[in-house]
PDB file of N, CA and C in Angstrom:
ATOM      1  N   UNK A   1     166.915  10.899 170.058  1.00  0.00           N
ATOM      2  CA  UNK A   1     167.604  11.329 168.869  1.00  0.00           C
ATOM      3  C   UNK A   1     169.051  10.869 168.930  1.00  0.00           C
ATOM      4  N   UNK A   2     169.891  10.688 167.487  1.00  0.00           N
ATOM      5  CA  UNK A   2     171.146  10.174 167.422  1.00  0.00           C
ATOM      6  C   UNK A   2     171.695  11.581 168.070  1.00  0.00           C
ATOM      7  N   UNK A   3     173.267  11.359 168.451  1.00  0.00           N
ATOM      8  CA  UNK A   3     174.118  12.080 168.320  1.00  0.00           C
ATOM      9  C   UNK A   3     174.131  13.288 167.161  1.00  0.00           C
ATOM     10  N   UNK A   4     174.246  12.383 165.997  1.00  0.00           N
ATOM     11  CA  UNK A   4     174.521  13.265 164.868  1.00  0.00           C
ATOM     12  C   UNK A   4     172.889  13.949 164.276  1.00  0.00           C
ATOM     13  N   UNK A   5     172.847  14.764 165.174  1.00  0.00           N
ATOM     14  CA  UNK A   5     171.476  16.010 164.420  1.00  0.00           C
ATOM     15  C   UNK A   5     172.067  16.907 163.916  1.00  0.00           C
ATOM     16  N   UNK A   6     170.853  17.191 162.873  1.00  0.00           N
ATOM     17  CA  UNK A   6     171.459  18.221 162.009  1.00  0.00           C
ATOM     18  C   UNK A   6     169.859  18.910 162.080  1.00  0.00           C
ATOM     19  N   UNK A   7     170.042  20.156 161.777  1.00  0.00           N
ATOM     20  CA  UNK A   7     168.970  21.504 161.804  1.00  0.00           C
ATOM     21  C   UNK A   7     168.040  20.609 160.490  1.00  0.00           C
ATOM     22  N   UNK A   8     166.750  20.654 160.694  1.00  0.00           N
ATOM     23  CA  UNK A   8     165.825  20.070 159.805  1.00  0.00           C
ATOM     24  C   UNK A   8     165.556  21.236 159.447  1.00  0.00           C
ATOM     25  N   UNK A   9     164.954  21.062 157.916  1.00  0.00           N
ATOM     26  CA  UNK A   9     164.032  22.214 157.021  1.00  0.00           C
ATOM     27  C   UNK A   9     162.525  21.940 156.639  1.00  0.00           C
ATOM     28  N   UNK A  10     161.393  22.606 156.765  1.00  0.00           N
ATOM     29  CA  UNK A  10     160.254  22.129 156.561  1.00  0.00           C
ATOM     30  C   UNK A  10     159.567  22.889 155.565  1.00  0.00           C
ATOM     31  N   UNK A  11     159.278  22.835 154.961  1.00  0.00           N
ATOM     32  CA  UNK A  11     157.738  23.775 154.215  1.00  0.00           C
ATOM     33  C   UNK A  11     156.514  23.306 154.674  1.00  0.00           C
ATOM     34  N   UNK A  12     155.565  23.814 154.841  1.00  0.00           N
ATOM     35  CA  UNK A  12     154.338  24.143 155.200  1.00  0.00           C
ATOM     36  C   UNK A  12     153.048  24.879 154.900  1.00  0.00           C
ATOM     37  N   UNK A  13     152.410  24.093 153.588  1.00  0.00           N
ATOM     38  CA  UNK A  13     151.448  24.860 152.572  1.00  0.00           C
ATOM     39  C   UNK A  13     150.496  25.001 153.261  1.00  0.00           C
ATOM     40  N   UNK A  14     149.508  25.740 153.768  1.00  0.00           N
ATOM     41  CA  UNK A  14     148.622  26.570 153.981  1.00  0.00           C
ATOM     42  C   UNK A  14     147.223  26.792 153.443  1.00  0.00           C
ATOM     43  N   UNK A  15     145.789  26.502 153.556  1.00  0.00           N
ATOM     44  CA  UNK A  15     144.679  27.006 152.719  1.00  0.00           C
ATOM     45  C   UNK A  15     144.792  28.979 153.157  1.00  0.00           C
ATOM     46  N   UNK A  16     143.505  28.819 152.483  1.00  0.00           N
ATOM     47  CA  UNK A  16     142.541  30.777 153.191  1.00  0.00           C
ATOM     48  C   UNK A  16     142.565  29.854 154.934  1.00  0.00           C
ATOM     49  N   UNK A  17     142.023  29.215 155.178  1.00  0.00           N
ATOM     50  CA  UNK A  17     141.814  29.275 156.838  1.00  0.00           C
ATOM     51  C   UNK A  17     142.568  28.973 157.519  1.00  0.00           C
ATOM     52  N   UNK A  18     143.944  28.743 156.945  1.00  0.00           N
ATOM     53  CA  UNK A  18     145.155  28.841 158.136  1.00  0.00           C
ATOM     54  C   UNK A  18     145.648  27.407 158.250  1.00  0.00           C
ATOM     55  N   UNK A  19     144.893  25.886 157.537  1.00  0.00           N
ATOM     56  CA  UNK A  19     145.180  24.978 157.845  1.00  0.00           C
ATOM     57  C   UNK A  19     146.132  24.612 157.096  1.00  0.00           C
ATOM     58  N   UNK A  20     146.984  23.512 157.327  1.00  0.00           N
ATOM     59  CA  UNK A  20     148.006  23.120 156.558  1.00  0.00           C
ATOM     60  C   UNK A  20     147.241  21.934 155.644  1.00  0.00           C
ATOM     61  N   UNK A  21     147.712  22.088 154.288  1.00  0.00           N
ATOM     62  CA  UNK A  21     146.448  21.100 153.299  1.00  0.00           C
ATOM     63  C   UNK A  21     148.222  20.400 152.728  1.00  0.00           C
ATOM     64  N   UNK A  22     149.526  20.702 152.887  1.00  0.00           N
ATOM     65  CA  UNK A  22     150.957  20.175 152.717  1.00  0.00           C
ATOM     66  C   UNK A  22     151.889  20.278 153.381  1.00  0.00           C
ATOM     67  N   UNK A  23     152.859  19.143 154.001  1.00  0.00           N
ATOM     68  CA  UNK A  23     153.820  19.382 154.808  1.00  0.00           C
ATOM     69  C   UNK A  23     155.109  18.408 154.120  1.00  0.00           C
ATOM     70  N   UNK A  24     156.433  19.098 154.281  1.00  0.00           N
ATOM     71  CA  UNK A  24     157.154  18.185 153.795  1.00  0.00           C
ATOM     72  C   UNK A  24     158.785  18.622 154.432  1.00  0.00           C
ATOM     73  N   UNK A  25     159.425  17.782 154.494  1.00  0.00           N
ATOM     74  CA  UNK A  25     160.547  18.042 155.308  1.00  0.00           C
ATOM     75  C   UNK A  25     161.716  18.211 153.963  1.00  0.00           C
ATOM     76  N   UNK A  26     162.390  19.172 153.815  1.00  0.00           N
ATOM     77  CA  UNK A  26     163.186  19.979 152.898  1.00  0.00           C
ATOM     78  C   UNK A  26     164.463  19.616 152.810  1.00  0.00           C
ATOM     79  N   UNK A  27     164.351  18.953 154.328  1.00  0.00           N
ATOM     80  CA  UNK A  27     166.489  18.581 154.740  1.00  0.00           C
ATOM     81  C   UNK A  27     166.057  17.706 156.056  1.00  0.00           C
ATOM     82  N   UNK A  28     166.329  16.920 156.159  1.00  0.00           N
ATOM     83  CA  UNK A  28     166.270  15.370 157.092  1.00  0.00           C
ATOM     84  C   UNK A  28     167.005  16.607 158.472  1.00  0.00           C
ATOM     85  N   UNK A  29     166.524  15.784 159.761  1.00  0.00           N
ATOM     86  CA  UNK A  29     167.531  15.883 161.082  1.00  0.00           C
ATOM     87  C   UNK A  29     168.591  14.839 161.298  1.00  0.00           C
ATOM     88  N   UNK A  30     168.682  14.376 159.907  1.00  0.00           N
ATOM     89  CA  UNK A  30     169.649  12.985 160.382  1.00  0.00           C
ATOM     90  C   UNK A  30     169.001  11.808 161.495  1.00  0.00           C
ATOM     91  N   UNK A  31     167.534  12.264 161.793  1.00  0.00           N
ATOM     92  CA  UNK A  31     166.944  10.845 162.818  1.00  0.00           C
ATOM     93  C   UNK A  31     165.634  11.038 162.045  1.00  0.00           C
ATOM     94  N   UNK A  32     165.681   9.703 161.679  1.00  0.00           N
ATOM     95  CA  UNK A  32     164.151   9.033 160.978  1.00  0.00           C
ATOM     96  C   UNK A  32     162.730   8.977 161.597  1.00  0.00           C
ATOM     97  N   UNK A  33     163.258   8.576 162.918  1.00  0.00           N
ATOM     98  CA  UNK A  33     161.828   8.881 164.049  1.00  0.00           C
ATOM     99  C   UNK A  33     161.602   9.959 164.315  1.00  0.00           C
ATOM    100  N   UNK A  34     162.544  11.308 164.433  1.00  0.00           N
ATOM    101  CA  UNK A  34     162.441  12.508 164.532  1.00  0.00           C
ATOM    102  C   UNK A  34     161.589  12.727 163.386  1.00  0.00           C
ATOM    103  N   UNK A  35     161.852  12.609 162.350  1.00  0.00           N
ATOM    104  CA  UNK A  35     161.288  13.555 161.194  1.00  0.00           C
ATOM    105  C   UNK A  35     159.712  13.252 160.743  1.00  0.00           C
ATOM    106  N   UNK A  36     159.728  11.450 161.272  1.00  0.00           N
ATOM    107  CA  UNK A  36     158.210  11.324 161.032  1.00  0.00           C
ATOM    108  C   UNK A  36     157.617  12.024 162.114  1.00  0.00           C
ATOM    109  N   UNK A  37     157.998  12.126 162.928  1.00  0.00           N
ATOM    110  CA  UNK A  37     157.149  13.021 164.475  1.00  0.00           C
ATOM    111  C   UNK A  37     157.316  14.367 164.086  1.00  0.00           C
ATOM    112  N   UNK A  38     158.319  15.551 163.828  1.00  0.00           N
ATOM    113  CA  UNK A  38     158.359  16.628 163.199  1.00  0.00           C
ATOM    114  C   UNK A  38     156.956  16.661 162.016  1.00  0.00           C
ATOM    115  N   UNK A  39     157.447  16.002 160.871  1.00  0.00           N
ATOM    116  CA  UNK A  39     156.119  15.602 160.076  1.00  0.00           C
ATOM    117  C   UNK A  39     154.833  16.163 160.400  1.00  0.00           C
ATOM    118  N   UNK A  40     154.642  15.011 160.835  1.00  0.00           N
ATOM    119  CA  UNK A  40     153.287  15.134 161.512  1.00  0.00           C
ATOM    120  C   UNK A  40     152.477  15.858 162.496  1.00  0.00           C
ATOM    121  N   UNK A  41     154.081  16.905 163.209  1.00  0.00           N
ATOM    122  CA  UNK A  41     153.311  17.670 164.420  1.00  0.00           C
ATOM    123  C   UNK A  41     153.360  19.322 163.295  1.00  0.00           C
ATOM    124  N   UNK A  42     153.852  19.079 162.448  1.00  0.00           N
ATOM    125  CA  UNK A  42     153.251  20.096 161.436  1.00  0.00           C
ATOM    126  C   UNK A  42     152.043  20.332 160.826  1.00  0.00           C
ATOM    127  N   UNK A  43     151.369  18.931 160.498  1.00  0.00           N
ATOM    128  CA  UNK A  43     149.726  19.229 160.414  1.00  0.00           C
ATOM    129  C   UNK A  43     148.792  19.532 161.044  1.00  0.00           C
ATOM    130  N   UNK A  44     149.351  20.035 162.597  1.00  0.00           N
ATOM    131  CA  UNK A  44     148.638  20.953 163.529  1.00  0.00           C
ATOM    132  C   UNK A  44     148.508  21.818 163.937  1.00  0.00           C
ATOM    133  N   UNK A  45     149.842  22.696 163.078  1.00  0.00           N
ATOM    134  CA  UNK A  45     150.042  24.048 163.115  1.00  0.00           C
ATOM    135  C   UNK A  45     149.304  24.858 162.528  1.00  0.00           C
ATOM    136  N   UNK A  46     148.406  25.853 162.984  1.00  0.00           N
ATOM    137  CA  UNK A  46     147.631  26.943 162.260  1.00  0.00           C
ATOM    138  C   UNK A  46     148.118  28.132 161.708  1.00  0.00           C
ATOM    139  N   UNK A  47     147.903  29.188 160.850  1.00  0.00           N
ATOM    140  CA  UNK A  47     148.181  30.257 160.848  1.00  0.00           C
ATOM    141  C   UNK A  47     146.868  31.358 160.557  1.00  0.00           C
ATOM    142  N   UNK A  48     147.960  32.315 160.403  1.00  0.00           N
ATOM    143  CA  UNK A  48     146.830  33.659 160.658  1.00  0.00           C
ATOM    144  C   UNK A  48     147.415  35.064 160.002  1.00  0.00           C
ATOM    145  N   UNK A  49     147.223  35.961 159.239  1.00  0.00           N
ATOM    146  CA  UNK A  49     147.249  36.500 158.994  1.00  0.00           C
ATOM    147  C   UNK A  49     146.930  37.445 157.796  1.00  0.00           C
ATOM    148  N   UNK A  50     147.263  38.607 157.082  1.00  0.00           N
ATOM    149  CA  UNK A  50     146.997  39.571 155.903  1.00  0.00           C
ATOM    150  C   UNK A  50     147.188  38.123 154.972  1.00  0.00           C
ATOM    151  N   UNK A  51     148.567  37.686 155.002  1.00  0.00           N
ATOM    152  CA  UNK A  51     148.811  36.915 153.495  1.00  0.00           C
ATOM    153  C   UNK A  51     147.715  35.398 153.153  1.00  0.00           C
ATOM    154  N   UNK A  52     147.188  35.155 154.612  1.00  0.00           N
ATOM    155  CA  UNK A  52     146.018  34.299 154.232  1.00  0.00           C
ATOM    156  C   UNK A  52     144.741  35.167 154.108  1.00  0.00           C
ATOM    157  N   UNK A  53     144.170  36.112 153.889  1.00  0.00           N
ATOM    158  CA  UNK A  53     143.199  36.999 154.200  1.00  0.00           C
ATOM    159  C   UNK A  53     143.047  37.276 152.588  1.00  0.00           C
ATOM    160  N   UNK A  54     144.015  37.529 152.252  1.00  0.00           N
ATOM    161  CA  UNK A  54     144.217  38.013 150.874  1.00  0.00           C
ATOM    162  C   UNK A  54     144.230  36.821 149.923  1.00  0.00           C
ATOM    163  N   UNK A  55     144.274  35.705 150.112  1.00  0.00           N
ATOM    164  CA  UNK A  55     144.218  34.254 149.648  1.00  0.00           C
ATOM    165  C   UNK A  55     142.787  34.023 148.810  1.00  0.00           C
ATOM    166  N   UNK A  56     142.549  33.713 147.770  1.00  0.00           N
ATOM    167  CA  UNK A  56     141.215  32.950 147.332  1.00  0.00           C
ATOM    168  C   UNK A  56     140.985  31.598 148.038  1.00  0.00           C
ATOM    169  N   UNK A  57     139.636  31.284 147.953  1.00  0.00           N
ATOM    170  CA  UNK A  57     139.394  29.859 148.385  1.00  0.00           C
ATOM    171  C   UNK A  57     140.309  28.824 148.302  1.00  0.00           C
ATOM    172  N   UNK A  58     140.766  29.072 147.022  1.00  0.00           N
ATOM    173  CA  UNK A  58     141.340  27.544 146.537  1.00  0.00           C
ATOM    174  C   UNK A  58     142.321  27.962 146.523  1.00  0.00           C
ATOM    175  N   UNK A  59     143.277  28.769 146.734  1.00  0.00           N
ATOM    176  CA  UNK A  59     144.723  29.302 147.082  1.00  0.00           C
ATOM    177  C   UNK A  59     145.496  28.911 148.217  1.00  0.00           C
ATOM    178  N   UNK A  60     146.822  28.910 148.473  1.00  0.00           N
ATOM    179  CA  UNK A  60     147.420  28.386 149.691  1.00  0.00           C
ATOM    180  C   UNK A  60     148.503  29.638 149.643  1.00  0.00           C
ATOM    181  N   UNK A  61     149.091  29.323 150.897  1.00  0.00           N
ATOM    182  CA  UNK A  61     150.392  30.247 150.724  1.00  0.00           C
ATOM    183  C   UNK A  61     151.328  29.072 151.688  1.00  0.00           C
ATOM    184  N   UNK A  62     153.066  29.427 151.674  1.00  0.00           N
ATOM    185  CA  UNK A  62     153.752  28.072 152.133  1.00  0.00           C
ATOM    186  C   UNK A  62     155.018  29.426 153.099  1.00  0.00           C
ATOM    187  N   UNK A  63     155.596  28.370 153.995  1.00  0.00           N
ATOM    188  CA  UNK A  63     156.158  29.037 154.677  1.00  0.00           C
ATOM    189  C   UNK A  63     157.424  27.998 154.729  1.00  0.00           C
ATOM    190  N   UNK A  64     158.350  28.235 154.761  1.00  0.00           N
ATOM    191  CA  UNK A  64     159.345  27.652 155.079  1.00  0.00           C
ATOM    192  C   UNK A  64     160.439  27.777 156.297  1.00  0.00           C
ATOM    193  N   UNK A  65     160.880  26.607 157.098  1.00  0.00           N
ATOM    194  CA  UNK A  65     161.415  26.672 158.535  1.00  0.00           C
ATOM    195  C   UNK A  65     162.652  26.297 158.447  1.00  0.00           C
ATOM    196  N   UNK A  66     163.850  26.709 159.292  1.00  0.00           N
ATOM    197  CA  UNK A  66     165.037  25.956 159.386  1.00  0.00           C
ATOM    198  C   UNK A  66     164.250  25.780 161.105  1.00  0.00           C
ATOM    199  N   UNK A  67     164.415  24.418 161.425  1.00  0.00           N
ATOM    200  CA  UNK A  67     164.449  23.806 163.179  1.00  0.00           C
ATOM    201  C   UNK A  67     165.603  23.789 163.602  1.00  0.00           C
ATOM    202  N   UNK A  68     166.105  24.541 164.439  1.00  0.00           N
ATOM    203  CA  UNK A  68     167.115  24.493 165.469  1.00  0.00           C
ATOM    204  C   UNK A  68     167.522  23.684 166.480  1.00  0.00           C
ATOM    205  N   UNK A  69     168.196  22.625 166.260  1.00  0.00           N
ATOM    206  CA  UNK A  69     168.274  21.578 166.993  1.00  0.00           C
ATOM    207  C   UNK A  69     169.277  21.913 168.041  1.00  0.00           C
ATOM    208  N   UNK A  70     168.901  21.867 169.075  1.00  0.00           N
ATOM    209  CA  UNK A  70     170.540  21.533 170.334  1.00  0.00           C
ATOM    210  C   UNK A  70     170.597  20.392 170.721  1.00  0.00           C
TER     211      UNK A  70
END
């Protein structure tokens, strides 16, 4: 990564089973190779809980991240 990082932002849409069916980066880290690798290690993230439970089939729910860069 460059010098100049900056805290990335992500959203992360969601089906009923926890998979991510959208991912998209909200605010760059200021490094281009970072963000396609961020990207992409987001479509492997699962979730779990009431607010997917409560979801219809064809429903999603989205979560949004600030990444903490040091």
């Amino acid at each position: 990564m460059t010098t100049n990082t900056c805290n990335p932002v992500v959203r992360i849409e969601f089906d009923a089973a926890g998979t991510p069916v959208r991912a998209s980066i909200l605010r760059t880290s200021c490094d281009d190779r970072f963000d396609r690798a961020l990207l992409a290690s987001l479509y492997r993230w699962r979730a779990e809980g009431k607010a997917l439970d409560d979801l219809a089939h064809d429903q999603t729910t989205s979560i949004t991240l600030e990444i903490l860069l040091r």
